[in-house]
N, C-alpha and C. Protein backbone atom coordinates (compact mmCIF):
# COMPACT_ATOMS: atom_id res chain seq x y z
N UNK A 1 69.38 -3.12 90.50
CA UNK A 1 69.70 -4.32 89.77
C UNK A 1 70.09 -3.94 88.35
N UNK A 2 71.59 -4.41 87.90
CA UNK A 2 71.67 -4.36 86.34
C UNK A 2 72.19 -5.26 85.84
N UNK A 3 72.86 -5.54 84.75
CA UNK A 3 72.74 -6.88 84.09
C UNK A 3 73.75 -6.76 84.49
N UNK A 4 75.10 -7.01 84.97
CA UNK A 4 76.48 -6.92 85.16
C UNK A 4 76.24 -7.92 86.62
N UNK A 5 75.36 -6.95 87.43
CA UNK A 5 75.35 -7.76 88.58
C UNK A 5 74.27 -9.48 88.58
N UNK A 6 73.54 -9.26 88.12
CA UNK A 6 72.79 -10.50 87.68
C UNK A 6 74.06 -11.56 87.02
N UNK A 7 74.42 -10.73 85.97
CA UNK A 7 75.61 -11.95 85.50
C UNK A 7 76.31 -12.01 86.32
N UNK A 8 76.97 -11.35 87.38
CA UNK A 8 78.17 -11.81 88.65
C UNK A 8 77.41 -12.66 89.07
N UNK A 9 76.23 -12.10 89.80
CA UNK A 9 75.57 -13.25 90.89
C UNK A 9 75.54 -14.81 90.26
N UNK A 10 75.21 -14.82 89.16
CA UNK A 10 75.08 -16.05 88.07
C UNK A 10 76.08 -16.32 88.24
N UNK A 11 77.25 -16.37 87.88
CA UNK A 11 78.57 -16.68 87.99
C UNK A 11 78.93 -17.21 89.07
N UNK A 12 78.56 -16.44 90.31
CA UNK A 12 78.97 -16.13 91.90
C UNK A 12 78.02 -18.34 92.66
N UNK A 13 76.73 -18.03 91.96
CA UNK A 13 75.83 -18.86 92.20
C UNK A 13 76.82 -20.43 91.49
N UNK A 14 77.17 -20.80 90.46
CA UNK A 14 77.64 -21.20 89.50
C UNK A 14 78.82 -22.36 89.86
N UNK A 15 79.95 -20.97 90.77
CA UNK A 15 81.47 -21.45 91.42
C UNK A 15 81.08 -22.05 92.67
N UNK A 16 79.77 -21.62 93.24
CA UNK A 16 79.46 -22.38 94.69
C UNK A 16 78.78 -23.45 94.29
N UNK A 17 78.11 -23.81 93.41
CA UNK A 17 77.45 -24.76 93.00
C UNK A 17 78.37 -25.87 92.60
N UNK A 18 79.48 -25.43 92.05
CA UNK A 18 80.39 -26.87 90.95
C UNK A 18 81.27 -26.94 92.51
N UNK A 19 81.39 -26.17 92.92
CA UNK A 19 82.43 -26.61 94.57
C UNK A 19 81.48 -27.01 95.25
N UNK A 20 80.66 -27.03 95.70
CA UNK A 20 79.46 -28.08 97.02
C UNK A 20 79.57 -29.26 96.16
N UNK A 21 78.95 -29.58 94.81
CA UNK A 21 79.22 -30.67 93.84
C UNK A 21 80.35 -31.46 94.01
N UNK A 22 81.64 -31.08 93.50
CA UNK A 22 82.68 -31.03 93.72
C UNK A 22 83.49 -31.97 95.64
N UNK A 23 83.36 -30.69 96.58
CA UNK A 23 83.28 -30.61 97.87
C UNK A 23 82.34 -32.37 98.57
N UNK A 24 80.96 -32.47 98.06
CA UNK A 24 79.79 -33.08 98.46
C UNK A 24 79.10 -34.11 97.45
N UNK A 25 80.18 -35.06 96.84
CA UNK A 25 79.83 -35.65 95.65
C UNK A 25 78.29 -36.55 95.50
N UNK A 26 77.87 -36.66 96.91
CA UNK A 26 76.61 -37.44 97.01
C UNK A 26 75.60 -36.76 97.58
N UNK A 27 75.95 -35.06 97.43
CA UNK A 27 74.59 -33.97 97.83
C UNK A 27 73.15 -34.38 97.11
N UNK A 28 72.29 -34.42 97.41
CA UNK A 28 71.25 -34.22 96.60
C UNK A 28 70.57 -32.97 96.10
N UNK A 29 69.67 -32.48 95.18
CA UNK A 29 69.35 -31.62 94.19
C UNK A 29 69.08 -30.56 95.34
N UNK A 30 67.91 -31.32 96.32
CA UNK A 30 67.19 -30.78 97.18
C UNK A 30 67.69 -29.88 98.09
N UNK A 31 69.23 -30.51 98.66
CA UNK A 31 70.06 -30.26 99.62
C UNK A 31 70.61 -28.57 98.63
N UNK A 32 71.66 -29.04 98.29
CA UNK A 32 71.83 -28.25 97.25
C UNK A 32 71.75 -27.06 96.89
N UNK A 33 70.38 -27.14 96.26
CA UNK A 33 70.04 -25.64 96.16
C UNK A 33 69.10 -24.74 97.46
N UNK A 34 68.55 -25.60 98.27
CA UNK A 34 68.27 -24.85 99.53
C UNK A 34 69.45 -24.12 99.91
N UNK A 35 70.53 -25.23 100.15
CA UNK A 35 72.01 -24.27 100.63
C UNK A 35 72.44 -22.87 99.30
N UNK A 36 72.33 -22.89 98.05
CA UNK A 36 72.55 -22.39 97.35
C UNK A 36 71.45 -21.23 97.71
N UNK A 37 70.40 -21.39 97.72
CA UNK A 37 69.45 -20.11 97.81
C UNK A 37 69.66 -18.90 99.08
N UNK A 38 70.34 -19.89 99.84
CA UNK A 38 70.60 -19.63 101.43
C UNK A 38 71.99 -18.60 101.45
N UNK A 39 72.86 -18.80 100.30
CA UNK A 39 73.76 -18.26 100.08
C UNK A 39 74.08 -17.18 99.24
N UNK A 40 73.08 -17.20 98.11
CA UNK A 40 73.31 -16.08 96.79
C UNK A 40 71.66 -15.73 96.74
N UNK A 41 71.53 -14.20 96.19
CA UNK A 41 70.24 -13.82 96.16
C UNK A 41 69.82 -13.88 94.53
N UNK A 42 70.58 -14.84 93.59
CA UNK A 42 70.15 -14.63 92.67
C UNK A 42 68.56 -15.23 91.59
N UNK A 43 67.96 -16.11 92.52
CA UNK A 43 66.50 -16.24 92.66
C UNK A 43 65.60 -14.76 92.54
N UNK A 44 66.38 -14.51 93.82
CA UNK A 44 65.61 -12.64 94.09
C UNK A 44 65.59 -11.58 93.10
N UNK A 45 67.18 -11.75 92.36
CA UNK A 45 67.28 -11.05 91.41
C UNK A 45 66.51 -11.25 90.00
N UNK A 46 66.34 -12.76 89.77
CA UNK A 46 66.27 -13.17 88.55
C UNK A 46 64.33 -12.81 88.51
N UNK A 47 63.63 -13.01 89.96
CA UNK A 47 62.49 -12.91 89.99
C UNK A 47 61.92 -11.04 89.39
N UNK A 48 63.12 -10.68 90.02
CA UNK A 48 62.91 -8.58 89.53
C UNK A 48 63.47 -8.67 88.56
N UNK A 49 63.65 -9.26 87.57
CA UNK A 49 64.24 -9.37 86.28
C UNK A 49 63.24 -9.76 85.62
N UNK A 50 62.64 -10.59 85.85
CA UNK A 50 61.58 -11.32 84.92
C UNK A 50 60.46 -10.51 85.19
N UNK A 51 59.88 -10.13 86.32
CA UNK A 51 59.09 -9.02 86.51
C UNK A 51 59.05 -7.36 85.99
N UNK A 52 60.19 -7.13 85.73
CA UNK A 52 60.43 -6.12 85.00
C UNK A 52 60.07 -6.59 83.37
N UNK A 53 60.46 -7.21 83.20
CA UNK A 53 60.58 -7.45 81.51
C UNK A 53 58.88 -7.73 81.77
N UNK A 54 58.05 -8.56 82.05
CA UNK A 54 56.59 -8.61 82.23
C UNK A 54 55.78 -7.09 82.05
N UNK A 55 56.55 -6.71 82.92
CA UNK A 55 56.27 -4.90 82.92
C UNK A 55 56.01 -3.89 82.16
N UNK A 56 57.38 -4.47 81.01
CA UNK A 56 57.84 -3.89 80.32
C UNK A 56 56.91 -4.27 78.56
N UNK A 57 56.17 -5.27 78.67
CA UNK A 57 56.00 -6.46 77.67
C UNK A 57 54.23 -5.68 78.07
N UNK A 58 54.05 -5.24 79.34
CA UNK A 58 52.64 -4.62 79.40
C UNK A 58 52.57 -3.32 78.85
N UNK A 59 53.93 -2.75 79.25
CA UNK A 59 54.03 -1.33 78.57
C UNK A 59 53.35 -1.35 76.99
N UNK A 60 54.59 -2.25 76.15
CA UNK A 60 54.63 -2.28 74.99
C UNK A 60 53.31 -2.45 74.32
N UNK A 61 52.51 -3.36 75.17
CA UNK A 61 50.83 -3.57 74.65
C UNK A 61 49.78 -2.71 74.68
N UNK A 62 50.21 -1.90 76.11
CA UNK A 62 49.19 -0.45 75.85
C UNK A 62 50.12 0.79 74.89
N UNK A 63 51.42 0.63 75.00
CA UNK A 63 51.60 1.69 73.73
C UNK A 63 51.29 1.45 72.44
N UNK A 64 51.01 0.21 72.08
CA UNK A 64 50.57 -0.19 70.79
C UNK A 64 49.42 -0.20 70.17
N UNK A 65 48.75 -0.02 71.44
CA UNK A 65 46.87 0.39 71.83
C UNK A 65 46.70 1.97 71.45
N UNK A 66 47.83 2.15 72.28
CA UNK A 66 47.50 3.82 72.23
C UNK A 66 48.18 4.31 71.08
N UNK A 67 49.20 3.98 70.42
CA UNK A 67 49.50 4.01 69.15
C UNK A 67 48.65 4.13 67.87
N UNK A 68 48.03 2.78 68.30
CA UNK A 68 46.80 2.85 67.16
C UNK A 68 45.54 4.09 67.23
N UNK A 69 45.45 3.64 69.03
CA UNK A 69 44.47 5.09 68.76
C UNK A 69 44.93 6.53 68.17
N UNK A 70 46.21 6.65 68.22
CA UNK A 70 46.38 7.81 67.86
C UNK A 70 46.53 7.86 66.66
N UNK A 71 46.86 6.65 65.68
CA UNK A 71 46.88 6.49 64.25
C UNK A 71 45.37 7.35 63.98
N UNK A 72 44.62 6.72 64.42
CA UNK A 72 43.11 7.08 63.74
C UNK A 72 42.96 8.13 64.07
N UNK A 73 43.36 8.70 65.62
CA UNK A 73 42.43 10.47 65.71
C UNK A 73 43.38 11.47 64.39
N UNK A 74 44.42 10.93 64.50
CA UNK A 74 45.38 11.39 63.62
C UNK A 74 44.70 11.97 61.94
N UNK A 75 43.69 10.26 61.77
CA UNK A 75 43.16 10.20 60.07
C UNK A 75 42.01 10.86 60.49
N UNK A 76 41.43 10.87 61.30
CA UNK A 76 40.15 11.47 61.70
C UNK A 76 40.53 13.28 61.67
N UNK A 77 41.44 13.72 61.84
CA UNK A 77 41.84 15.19 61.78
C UNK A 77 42.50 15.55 60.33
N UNK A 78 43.27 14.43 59.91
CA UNK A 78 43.24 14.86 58.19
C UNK A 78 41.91 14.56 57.32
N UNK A 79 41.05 14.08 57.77
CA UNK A 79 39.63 14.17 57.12
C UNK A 79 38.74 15.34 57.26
N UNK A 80 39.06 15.89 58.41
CA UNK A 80 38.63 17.26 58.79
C UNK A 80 39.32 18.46 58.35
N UNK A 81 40.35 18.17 58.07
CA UNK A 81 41.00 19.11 57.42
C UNK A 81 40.93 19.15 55.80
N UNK A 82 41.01 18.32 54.96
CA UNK A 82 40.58 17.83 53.84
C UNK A 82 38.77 18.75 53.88
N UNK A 83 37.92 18.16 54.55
CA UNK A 83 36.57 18.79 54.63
C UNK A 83 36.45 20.35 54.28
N UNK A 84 37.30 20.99 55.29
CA UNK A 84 37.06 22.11 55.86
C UNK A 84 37.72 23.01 54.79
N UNK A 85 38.71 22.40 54.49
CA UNK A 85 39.58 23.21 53.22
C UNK A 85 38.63 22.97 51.60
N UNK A 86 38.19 22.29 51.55
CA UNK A 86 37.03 21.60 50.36
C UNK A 86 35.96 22.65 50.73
N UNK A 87 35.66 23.27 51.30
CA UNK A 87 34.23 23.77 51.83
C UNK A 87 34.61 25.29 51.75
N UNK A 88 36.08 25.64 52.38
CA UNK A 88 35.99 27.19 51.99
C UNK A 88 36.33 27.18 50.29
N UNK A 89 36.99 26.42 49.77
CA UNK A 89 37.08 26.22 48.66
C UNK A 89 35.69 26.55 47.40
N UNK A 90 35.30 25.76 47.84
CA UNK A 90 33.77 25.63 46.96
C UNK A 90 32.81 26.99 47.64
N UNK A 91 32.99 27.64 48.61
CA UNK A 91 32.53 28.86 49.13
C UNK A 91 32.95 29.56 48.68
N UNK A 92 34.57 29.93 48.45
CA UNK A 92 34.86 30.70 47.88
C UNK A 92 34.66 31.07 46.36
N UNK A 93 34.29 29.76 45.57
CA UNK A 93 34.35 29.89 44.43
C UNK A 93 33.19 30.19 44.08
N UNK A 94 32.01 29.74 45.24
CA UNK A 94 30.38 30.38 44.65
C UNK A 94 30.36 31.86 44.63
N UNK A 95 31.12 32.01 45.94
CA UNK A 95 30.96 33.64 46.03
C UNK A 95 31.84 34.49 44.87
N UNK A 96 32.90 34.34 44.36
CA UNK A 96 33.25 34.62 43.63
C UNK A 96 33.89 35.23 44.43
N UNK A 97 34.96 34.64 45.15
CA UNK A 97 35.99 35.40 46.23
C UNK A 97 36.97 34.69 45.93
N UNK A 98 38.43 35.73 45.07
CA UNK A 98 39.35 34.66 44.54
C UNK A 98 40.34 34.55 45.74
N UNK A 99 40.13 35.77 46.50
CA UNK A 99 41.58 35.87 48.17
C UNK A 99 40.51 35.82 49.04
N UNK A 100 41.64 35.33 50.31
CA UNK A 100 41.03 35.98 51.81
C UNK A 100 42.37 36.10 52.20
N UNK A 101 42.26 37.17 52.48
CA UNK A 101 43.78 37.93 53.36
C UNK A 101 43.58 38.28 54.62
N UNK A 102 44.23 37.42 55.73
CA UNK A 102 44.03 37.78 57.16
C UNK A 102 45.89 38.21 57.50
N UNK A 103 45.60 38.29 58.73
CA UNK A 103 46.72 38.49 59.01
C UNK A 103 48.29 37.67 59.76
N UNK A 104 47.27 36.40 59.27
CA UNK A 104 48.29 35.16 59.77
C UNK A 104 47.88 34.33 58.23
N UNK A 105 47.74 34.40 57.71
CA UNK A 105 47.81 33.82 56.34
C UNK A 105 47.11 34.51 54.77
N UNK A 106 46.98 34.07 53.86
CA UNK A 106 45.72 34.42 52.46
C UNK A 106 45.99 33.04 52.21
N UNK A 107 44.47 32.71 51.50
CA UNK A 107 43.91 31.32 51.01
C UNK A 107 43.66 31.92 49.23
N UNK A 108 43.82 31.20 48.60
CA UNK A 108 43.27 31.85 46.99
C UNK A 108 43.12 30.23 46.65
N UNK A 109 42.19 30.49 45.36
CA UNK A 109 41.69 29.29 44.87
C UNK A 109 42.41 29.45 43.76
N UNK A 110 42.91 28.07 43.24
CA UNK A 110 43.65 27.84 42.23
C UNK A 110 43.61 26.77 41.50
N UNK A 111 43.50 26.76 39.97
CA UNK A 111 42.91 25.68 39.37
C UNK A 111 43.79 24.39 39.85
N UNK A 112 43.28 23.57 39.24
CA UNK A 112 44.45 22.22 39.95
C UNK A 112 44.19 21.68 38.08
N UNK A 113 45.49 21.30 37.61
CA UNK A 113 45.24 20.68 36.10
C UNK A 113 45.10 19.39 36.37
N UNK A 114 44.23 18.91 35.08
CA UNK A 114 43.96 17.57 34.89
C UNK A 114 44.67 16.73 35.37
N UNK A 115 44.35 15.15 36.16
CA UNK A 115 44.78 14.14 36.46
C UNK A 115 45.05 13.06 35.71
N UNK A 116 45.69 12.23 35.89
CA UNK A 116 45.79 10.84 34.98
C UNK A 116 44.49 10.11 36.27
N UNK A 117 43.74 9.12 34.86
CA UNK A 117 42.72 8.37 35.30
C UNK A 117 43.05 7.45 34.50
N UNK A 118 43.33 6.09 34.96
CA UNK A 118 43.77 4.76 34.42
C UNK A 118 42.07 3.97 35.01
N UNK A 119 41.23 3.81 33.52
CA UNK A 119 40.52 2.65 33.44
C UNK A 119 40.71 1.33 33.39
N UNK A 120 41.34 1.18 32.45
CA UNK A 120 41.58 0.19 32.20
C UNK A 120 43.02 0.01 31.53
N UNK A 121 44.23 -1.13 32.72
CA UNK A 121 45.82 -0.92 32.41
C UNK A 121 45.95 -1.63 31.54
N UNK A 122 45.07 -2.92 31.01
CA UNK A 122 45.24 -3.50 29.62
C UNK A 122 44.76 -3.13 28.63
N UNK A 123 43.92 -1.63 28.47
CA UNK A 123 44.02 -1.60 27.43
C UNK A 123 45.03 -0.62 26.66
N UNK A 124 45.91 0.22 27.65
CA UNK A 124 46.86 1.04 27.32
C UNK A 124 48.04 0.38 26.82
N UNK A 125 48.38 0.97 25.78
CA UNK A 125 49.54 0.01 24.78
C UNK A 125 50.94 -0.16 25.42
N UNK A 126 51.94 -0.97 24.36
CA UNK A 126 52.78 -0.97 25.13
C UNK A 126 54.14 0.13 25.46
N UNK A 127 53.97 0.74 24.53
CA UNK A 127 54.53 1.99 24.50
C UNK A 127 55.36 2.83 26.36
N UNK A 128 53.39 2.72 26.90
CA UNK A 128 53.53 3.46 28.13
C UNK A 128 54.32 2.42 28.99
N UNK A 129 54.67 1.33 29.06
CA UNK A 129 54.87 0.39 30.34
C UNK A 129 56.67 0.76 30.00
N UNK A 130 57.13 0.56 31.13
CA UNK A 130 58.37 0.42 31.74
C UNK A 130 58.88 -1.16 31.70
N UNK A 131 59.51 -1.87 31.07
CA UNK A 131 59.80 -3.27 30.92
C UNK A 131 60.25 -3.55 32.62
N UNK A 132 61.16 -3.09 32.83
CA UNK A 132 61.93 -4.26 34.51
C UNK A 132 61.82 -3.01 36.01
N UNK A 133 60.99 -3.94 36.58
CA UNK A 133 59.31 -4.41 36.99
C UNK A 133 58.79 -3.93 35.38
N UNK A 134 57.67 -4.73 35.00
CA UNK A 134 56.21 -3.92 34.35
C UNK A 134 55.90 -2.77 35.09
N UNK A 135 55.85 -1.76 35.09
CA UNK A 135 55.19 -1.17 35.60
C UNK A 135 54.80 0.10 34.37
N UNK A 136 53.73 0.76 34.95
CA UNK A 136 53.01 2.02 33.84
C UNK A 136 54.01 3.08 34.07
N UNK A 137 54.15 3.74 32.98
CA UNK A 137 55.06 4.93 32.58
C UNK A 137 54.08 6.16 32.92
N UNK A 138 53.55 6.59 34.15
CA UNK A 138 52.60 7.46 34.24
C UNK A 138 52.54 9.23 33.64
N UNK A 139 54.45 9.40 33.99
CA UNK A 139 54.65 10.67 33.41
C UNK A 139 54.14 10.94 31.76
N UNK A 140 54.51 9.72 31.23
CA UNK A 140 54.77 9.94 29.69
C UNK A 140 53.28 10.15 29.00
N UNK A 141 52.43 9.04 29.91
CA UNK A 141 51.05 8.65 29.49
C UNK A 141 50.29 9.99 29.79
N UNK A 142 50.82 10.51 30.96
CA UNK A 142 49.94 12.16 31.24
C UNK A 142 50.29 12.96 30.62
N UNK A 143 51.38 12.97 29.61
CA UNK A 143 51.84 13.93 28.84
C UNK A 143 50.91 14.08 27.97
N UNK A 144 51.33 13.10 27.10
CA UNK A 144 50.78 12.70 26.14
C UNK A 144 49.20 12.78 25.56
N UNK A 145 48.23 12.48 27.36
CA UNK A 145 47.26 12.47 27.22
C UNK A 145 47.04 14.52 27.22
N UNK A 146 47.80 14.77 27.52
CA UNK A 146 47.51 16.67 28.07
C UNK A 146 47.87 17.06 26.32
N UNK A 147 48.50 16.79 25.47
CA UNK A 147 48.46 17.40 24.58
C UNK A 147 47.57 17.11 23.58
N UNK A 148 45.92 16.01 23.88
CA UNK A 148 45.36 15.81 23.32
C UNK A 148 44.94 14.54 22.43
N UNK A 149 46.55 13.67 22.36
CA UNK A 149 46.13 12.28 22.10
C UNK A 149 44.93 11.84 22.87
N UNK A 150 44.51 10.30 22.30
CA UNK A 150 43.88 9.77 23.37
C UNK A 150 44.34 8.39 23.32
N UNK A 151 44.32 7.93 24.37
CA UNK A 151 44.80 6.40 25.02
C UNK A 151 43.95 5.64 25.41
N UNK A 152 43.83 4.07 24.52
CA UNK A 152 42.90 3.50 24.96
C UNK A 152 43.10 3.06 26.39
N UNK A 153 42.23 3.11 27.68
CA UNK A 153 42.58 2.89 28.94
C UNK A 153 42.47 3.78 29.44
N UNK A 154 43.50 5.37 29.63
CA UNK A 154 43.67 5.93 30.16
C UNK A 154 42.86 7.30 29.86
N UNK A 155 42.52 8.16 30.67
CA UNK A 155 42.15 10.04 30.11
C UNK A 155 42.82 10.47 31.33
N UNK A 156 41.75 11.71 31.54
CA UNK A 156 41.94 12.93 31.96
C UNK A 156 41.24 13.20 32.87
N UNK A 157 41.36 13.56 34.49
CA UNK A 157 40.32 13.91 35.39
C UNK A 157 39.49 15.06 34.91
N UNK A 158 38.94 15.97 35.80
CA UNK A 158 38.09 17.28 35.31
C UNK A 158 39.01 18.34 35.75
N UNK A 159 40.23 18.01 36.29
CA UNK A 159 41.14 18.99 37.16
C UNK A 159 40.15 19.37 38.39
N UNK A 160 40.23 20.98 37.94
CA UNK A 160 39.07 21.25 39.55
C UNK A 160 39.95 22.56 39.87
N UNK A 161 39.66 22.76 40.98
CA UNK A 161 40.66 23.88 41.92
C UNK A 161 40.49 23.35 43.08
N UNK A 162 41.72 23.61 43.76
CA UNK A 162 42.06 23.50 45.08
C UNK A 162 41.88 24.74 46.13
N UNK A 163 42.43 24.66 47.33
CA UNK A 163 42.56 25.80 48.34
C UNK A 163 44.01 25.88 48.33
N UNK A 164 44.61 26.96 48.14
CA UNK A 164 46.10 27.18 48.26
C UNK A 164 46.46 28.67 49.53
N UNK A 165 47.18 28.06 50.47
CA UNK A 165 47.45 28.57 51.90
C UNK A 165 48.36 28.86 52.00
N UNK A 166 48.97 30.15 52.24
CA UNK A 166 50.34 30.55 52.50
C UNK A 166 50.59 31.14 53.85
N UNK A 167 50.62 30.59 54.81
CA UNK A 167 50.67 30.95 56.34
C UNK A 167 52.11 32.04 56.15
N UNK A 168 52.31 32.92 57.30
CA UNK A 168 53.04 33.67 57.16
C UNK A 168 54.50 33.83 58.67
C-alpha cells in the first residue's frame, strides 16, 4: 500500500460513486455504498492506513520515553565523569603529583583563573550593561575585575585547578 494507490482507489471509489448517483438517482445511502464496498477495496486500504499511522503514533511515544531515558543516563554519566575527574584532581594535588603519563593519555593539573561571580546585577553600574537587549557586559566586567578594581555586585571566584587530559 502507498499513497498514490490509496489516492487512485479514492478517485477510482469517487467516479463509481457520482455514476451509480448519476446512473440511480433514487439509490439510497445504504444501497450505495454496500455496492461501492463490493466494488473498490478502499475501506481495506484506508483501514491499513489508519492502522499504520496508529502504529506509527505508538512508535513515536515509546521513542520519546526512551529518549528521555536516555537524556538522563546520558546526565547521570556526565556527573560521573565530572566526579571522577574532580577526585583524581584533588588526589593528585594532595599527593603532590603534577603528571600521570600512561600510554593512551597524561592528565596534569592546571590552575583554572578566577571566575566572574555576579551577586548582585543591580548593584553593578552602568558602565558594564550592553544597552539593546540590557544585558551584562561580562567580558569587560571580568577584566576589569582581574586587574584589581572592584565592582559593586560583582568579584572574583577562588579559580582552583582543574584536570587537563590529552588522550593520544
Amino acid at each position: 500500500m502507498n499513497t498514490l494507490q490509496i489516492k487512485a482507489e479514492g478517485q477510482r471509489f469517487s467516479l463509481i460513486r457520482d455514476r451509480l448517483q448519476r446512473d440511480y438517482p433514487d439509490i439510497d445511502d445504504v444501497t450505495l455504498f454496500d455496492t461501492l464496498e463490493g466494488v473498490s477495496d478502499l475501506a481495506d486500504q484506508l483501514q491499513l492506513l489508519i492502522r499504520s499511522a496508529l502504529e506509527d503514533g505508538s512508535l513515536i511515544e515509546a521513542l520519546k520515553i526512551r529518549a528521555a531515558d536516555m537524556r538522563a543516563r546520558v546526565s547521570r554519566l556526565e556527573s560521573r565523569v565530572e566526579r571522577k575527574r574532580a577526585l583524581a584532581a584533588e588526589v593528585m594535588r594532595e599527593a603532590g603529583l603534577p603528571r600521570v603519563v600512561a600510554p593512551d593519555f597524561t592528565a596534569s593539573v592546571r590552575p583554572v583563573s578566577p571566575g566572574l561571580v555576579v551577586s548582585d546585577e543591580a548593584a553593578i553600574p552602568p558602565t558594564f550593561w550592553v544597552p539593546q537587549p540590557p544585558r551584562l557586559n561580562r567580558q569587560e566586567l571580568l577584566g576589569v575585575l582581574k586587574a584589581g578594581t572592584a565592582v559593586p555586585g560583582a568579584g572574583l571566584s577562588n579559580g582552583g585547578s582543574t584536570l587537563a587530559v590529552r588522550t593520544r
